[in-house]
C-alpha atoms as a PDB file:
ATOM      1  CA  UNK A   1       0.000   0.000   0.000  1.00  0.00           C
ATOM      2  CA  UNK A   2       1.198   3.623  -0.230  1.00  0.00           C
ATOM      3  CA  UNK A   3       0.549   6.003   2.011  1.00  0.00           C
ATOM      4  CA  UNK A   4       1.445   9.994   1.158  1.00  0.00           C
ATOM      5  CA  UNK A   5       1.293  11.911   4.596  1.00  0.00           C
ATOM      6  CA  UNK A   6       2.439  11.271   8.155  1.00  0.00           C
ATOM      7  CA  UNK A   7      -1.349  11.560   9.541  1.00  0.00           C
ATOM      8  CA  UNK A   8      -2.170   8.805   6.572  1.00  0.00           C
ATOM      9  CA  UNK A   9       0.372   6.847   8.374  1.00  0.00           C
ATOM     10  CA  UNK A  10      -0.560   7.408  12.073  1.00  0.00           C
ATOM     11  CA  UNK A  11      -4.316   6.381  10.918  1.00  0.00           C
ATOM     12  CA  UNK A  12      -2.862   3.231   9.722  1.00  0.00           C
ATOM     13  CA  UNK A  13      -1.277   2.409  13.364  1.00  0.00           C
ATOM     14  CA  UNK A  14      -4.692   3.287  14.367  1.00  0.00           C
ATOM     15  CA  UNK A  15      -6.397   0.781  12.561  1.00  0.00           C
ATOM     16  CA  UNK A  16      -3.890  -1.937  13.380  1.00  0.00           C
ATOM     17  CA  UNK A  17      -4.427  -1.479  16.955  1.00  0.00           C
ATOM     18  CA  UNK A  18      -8.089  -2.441  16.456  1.00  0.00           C
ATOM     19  CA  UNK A  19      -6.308  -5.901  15.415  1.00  0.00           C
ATOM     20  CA  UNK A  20      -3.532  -6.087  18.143  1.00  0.00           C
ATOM     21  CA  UNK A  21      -4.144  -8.215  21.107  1.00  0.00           C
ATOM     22  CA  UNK A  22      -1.592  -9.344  24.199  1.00  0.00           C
ATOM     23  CA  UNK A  23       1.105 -11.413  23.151  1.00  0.00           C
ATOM     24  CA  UNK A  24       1.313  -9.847  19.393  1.00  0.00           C
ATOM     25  CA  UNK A  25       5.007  -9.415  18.430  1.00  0.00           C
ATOM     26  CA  UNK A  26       4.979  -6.076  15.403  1.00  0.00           C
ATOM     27  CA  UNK A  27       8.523  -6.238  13.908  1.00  0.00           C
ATOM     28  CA  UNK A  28       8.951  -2.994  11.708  1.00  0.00           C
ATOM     29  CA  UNK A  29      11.802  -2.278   9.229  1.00  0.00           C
ATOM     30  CA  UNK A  30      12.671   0.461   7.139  1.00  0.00           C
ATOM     31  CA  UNK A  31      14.982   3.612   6.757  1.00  0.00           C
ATOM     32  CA  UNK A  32      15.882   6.135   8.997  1.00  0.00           C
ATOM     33  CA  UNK A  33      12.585   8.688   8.426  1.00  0.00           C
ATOM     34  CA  UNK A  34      10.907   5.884   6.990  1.00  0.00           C
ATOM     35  CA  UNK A  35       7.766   6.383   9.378  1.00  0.00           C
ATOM     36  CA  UNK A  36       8.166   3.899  12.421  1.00  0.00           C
ATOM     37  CA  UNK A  37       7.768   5.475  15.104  1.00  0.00           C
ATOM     38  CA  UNK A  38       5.214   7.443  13.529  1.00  0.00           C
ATOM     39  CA  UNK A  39       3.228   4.196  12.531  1.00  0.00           C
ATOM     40  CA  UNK A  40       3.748   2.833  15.917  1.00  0.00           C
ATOM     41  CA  UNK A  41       2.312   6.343  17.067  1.00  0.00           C
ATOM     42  CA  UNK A  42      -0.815   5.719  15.649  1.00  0.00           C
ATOM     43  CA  UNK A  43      -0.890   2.006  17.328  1.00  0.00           C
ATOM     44  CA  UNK A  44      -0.214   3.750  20.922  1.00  0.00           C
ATOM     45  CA  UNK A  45      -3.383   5.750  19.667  1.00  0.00           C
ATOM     46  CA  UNK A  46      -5.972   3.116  18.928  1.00  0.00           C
ATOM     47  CA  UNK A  47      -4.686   0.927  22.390  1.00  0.00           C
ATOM     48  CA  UNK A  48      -5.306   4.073  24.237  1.00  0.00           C
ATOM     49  CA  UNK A  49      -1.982   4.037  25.827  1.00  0.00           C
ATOM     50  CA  UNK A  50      -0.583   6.893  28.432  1.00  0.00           C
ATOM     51  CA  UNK A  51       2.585   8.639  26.922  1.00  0.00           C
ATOM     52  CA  UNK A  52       3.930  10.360  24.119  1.00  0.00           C
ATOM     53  CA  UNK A  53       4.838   7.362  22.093  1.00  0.00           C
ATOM     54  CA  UNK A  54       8.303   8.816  20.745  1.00  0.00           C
ATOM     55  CA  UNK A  55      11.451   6.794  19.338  1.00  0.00           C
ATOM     56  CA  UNK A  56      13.276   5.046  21.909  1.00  0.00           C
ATOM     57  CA  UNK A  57      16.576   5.241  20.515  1.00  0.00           C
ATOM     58  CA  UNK A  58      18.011   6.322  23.507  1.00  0.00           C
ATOM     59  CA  UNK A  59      15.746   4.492  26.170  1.00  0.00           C
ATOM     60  CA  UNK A  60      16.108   1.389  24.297  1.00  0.00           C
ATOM     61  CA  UNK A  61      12.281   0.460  25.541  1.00  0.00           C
ATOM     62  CA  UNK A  62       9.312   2.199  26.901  1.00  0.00           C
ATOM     63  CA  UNK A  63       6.387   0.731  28.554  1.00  0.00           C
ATOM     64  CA  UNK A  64       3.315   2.607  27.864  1.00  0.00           C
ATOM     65  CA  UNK A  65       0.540   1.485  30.056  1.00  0.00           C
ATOM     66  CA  UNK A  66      -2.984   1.338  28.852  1.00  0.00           C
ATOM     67  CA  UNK A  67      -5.792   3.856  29.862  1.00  0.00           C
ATOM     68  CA  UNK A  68      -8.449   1.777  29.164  1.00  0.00           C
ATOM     69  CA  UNK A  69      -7.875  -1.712  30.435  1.00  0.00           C
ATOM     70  CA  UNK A  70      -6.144  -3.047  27.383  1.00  0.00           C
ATOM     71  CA  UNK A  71      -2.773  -4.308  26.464  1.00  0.00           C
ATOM     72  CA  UNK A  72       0.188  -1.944  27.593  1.00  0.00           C
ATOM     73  CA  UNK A  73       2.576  -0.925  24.514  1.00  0.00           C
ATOM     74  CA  UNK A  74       6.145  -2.390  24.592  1.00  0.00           C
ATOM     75  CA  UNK A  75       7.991  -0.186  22.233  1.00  0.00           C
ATOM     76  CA  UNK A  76      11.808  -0.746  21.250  1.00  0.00           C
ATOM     77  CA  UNK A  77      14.647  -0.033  19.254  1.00  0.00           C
ATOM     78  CA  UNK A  78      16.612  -2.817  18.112  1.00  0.00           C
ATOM     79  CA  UNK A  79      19.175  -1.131  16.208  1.00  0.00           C
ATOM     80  CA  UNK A  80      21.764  -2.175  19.034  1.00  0.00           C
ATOM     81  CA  UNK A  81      20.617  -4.852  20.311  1.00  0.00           C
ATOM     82  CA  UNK A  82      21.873  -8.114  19.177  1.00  0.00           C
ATOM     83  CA  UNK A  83      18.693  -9.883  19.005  1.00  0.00           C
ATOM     84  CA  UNK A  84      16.469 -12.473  20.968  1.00  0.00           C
ATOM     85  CA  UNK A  85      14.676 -13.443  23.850  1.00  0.00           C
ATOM     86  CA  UNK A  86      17.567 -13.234  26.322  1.00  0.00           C
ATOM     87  CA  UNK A  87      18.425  -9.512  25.274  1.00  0.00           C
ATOM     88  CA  UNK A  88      14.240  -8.410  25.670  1.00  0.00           C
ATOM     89  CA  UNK A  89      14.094 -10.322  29.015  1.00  0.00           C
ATOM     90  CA  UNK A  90      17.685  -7.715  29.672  1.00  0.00           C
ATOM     91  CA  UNK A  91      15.793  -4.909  29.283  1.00  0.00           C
ATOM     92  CA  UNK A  92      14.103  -5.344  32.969  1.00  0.00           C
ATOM     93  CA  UNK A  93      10.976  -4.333  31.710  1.00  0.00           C
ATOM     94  CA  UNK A  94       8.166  -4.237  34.134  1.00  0.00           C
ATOM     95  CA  UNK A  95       5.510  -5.693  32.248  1.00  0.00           C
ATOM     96  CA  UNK A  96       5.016  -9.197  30.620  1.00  0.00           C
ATOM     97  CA  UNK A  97       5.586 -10.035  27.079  1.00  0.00           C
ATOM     98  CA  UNK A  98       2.925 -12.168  26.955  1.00  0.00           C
ATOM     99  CA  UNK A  99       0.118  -9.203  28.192  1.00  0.00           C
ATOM    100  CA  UNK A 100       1.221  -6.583  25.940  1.00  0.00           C
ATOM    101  CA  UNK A 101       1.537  -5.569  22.737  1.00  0.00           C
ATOM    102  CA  UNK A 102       5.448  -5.300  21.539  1.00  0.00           C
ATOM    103  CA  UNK A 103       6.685  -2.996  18.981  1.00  0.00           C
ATOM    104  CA  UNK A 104      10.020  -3.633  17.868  1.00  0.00           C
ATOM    105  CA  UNK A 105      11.970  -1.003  15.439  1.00  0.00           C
ATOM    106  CA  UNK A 106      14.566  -2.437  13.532  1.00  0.00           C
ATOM    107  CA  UNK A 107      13.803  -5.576  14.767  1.00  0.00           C
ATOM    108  CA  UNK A 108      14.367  -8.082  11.390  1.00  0.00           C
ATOM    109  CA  UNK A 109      16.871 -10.355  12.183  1.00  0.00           C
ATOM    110  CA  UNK A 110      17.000 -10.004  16.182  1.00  0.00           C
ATOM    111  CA  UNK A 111      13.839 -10.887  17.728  1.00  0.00           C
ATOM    112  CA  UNK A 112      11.985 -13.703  15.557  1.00  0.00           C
ATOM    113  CA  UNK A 113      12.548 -16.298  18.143  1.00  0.00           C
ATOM    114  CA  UNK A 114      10.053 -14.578  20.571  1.00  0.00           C
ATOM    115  CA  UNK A 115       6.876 -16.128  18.715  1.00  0.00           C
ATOM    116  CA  UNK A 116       6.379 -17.735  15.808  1.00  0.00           C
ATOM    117  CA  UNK A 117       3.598 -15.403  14.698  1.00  0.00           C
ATOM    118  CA  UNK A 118       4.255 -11.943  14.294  1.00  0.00           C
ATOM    119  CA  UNK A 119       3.498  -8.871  11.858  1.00  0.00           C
ATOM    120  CA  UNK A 120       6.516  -7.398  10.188  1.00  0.00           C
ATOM    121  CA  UNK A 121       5.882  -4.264   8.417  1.00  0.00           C
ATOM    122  CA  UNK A 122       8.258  -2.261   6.316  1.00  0.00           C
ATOM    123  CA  UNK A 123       8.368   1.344   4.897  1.00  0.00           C
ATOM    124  CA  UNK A 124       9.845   2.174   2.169  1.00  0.00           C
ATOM    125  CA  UNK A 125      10.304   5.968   1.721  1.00  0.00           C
ATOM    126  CA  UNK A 126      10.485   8.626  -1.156  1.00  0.00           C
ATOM    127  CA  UNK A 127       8.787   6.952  -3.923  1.00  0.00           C
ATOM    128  CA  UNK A 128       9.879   8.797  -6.413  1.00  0.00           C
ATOM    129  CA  UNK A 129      10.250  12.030  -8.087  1.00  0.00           C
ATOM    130  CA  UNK A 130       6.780  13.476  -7.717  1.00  0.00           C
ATOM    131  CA  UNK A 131       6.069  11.940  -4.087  1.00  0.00           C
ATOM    132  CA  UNK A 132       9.530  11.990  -2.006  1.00  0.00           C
ATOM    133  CA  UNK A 133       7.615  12.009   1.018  1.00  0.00           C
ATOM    134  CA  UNK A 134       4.937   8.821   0.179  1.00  0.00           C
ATOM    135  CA  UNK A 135       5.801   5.841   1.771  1.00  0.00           C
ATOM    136  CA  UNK A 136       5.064   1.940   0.705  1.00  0.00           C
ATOM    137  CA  UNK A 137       4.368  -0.259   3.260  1.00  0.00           C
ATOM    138  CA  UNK A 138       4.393  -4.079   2.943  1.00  0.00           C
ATOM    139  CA  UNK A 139       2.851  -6.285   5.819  1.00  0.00           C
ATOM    140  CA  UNK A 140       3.354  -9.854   6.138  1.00  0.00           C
ATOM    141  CA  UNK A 141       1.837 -11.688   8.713  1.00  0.00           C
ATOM    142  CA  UNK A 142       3.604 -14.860   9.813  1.00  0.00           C
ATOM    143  CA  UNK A 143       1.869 -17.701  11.278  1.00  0.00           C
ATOM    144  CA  UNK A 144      -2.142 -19.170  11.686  1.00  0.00           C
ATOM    145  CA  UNK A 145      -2.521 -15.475  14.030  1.00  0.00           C
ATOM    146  CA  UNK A 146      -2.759 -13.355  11.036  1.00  0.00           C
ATOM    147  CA  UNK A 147      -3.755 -16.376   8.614  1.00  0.00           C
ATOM    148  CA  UNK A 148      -7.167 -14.216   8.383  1.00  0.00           C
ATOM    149  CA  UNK A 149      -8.212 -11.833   6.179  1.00  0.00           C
ATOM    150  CA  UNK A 150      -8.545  -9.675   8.863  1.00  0.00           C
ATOM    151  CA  UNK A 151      -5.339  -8.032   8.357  1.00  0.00           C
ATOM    152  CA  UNK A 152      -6.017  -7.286   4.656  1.00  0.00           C
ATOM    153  CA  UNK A 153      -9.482  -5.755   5.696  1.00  0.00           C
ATOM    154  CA  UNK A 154      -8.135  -3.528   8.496  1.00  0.00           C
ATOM    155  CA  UNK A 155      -5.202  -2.405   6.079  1.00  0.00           C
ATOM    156  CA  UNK A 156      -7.532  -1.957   2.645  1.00  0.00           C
ATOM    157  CA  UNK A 157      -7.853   1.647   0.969  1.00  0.00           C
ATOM    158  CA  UNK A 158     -11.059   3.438   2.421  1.00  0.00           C
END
């Protein structure tokens, strides 16, 4: 899909929270400026999470707790970690995996071994000429979790 503005972005994190449940792994990939943070934003919308969801570059993680009885928002940058279960658990996070909703920028490559069904998203920016700030975004879910169409409905041009 290709999406032209930030906002068209955010209201795609939007409608992917409607999707999310506990336990859901998100594994995004793309550029620097490619829109990650600002698609996992829009995600922190929709769960009705507390906090400015902003990159964690320098954090690592943030916890963002939910408002409204849902799943709390794990969001991380993997671009230093080395990857896996042993490096998450590191992080001394004080919420459970398993109840929230985990985020993971930069995350191909390092944290596949937490599930085996995940979403992995990635942005591709400046399409071209005429549209250097559009983005494409692929998702592919992995495993019988997103072996619905419901990911293809939540995600289709309205």
């Amino acid at each position: 899909m290709v999406l032209g503005t930030a906002e068209e972005t955010r209201e795609l994190g939007r409608r992917l929270a409607a999707l999310l449940r506990p336990g859901d792994l998100v594994v995004l990939s793309g550029e620097l400026g490619a829109g990650k943070t600002t698609l996992t934003r829009g995600i922190g919308e929709g769960l009705g999470v507390r906090g400015a969801v902003t990159s964690p570059t320098f954090v690592i993680a943030r916890v963002h707790p939910s408002l409204t009885g849902g799943p709390a928002l794990v969001h991380v940058d993997a671009y230093r970690l080395g990857g896996g279960l042993d490096e998450m658990e590191d992080l001394d996070l004080d919420v459970s995996l398993t109840e929230s909703v985990v985020v993971v920028e930069w995350g191909e490559g390092k944290v596949e071994e937490l599930t085996d069904e995940r979403l992995h998203i990635t942005i591709h920016r400046g399409l071209g000429e005429d549209n250097d700030d559009g983005r494409q975004i692929v998702l592919t879910g992995v495993g019988p979790r997103w072996a619905g169409g419901e990911l293809a409905a939540a995600t289709a041009p309205r």
